[in-house]
Protein backbone atom coordinates (compact mmCIF):
# COMPACT_ATOMS: atom_id res chain seq x y z
CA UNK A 1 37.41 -121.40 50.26
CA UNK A 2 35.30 -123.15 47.38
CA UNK A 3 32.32 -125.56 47.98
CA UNK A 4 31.76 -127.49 45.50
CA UNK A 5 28.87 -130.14 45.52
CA UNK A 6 27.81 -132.67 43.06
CA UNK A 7 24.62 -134.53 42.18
CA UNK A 8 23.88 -137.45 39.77
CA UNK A 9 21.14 -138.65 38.26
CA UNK A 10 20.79 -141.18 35.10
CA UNK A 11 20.52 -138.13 32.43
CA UNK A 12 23.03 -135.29 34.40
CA UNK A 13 25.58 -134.54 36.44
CA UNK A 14 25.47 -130.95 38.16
CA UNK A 15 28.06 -129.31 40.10
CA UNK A 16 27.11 -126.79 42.69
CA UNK A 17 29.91 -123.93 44.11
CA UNK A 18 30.07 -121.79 46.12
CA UNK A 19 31.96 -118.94 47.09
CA UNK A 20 35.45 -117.63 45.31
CA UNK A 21 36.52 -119.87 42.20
CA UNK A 22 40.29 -118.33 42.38
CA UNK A 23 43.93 -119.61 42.71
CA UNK A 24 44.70 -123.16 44.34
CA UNK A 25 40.61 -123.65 44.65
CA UNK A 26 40.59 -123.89 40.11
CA UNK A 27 43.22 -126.44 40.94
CA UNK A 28 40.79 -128.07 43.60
CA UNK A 29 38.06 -127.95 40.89
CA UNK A 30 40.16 -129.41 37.94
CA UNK A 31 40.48 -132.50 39.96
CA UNK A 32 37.58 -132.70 41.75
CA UNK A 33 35.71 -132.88 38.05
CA UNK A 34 38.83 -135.19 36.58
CA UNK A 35 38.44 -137.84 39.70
CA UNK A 36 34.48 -137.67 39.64
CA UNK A 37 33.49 -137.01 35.96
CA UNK A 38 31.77 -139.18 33.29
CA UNK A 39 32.47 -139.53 29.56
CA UNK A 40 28.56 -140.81 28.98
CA UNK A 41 28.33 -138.38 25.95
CA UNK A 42 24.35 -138.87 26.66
CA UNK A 43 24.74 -137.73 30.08
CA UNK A 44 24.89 -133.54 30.10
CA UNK A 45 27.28 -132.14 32.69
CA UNK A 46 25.85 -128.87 34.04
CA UNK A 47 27.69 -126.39 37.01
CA UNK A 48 25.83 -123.50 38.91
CA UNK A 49 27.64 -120.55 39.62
CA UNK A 50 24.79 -119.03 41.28
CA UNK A 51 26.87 -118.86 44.79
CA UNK A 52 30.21 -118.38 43.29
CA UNK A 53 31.32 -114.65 44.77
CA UNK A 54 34.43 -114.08 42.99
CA UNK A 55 35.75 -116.04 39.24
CA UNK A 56 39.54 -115.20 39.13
CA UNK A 57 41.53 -115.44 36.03
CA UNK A 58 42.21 -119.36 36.30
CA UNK A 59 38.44 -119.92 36.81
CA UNK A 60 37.78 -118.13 33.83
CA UNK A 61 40.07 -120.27 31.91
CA UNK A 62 39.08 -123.31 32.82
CA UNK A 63 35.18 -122.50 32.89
CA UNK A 64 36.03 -121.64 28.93
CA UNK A 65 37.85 -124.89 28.68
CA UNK A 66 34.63 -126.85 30.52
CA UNK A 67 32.25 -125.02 28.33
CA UNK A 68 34.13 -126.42 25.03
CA UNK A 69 34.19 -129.70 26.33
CA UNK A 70 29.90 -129.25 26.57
CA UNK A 71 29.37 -128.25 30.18
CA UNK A 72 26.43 -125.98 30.46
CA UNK A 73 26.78 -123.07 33.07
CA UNK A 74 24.17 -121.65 35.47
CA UNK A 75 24.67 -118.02 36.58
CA UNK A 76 22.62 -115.93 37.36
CA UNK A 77 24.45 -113.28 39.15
CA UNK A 78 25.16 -110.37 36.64
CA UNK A 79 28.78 -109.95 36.75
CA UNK A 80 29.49 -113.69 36.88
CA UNK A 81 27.33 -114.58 34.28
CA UNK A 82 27.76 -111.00 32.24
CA UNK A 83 32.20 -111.67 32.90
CA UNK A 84 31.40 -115.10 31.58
CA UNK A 85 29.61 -114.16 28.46
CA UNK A 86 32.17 -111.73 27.68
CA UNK A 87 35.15 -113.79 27.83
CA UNK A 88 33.92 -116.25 26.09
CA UNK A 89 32.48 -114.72 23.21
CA UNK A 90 36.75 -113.73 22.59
C-alpha cells in the first residue's frame, strides 16, 4: 500500500509517501499528482521519500520523469536516495 499526502501553501506543494512506491501504487501516484497538481511555474513542487520502503522499477521511471518536469525530491534513506541518484545520473 502507498500513502501519499499532500500539503499546499502559496510558494509549494509537497507530497509526502509512504511505504512501497511499486506496481498499480506508480499508477495511483501518476494520477493522484495529474488530478491535484498545479502548473504555477512560481510555485516549486517538492515529494519526500523519507518513508517510502521500497521504489520499484515504475517508480523509478516516473520519479525521473517528475524530476525533469522540476520536482525536487527528499530522501534521505541511503538506498532510496543513493538508487535515485544513480539512475538518474544515466
Amino acid at each position: 500500500m502507498l500513502r501519499i499526502t499532500v500539503a499546499e501553501t502559496a510558494t509549494e506543494q509537497e507530497w509526502s509517501l509512504e511505504r512501497r512506491l511499486v506496481g498499480p501504487r506508480v499508477g495511483e501516484l501518476r494520477r493522484c499528482r495529474k488530478k491535484t497538481h498545479r502548473t504555477d511555474k512560481n510555485r516549486k513542487c517538492i515529494v519526500d521519500l523519507n518513508d517510502v520502503t521500497f521504489l520499484g522499477t515504475k517508480g523509478e521511471r516516473l520519479s525521473r520523469t517528475m524530476s525533469k518536469q522540476g520536482v525536487q525530491f527528499i530522501a534521505s534513506g541511503i538506498s532510496i536516495k543513493d538508487l535515485l541518484q544513480e539512475r538518474w545520473e544515466r
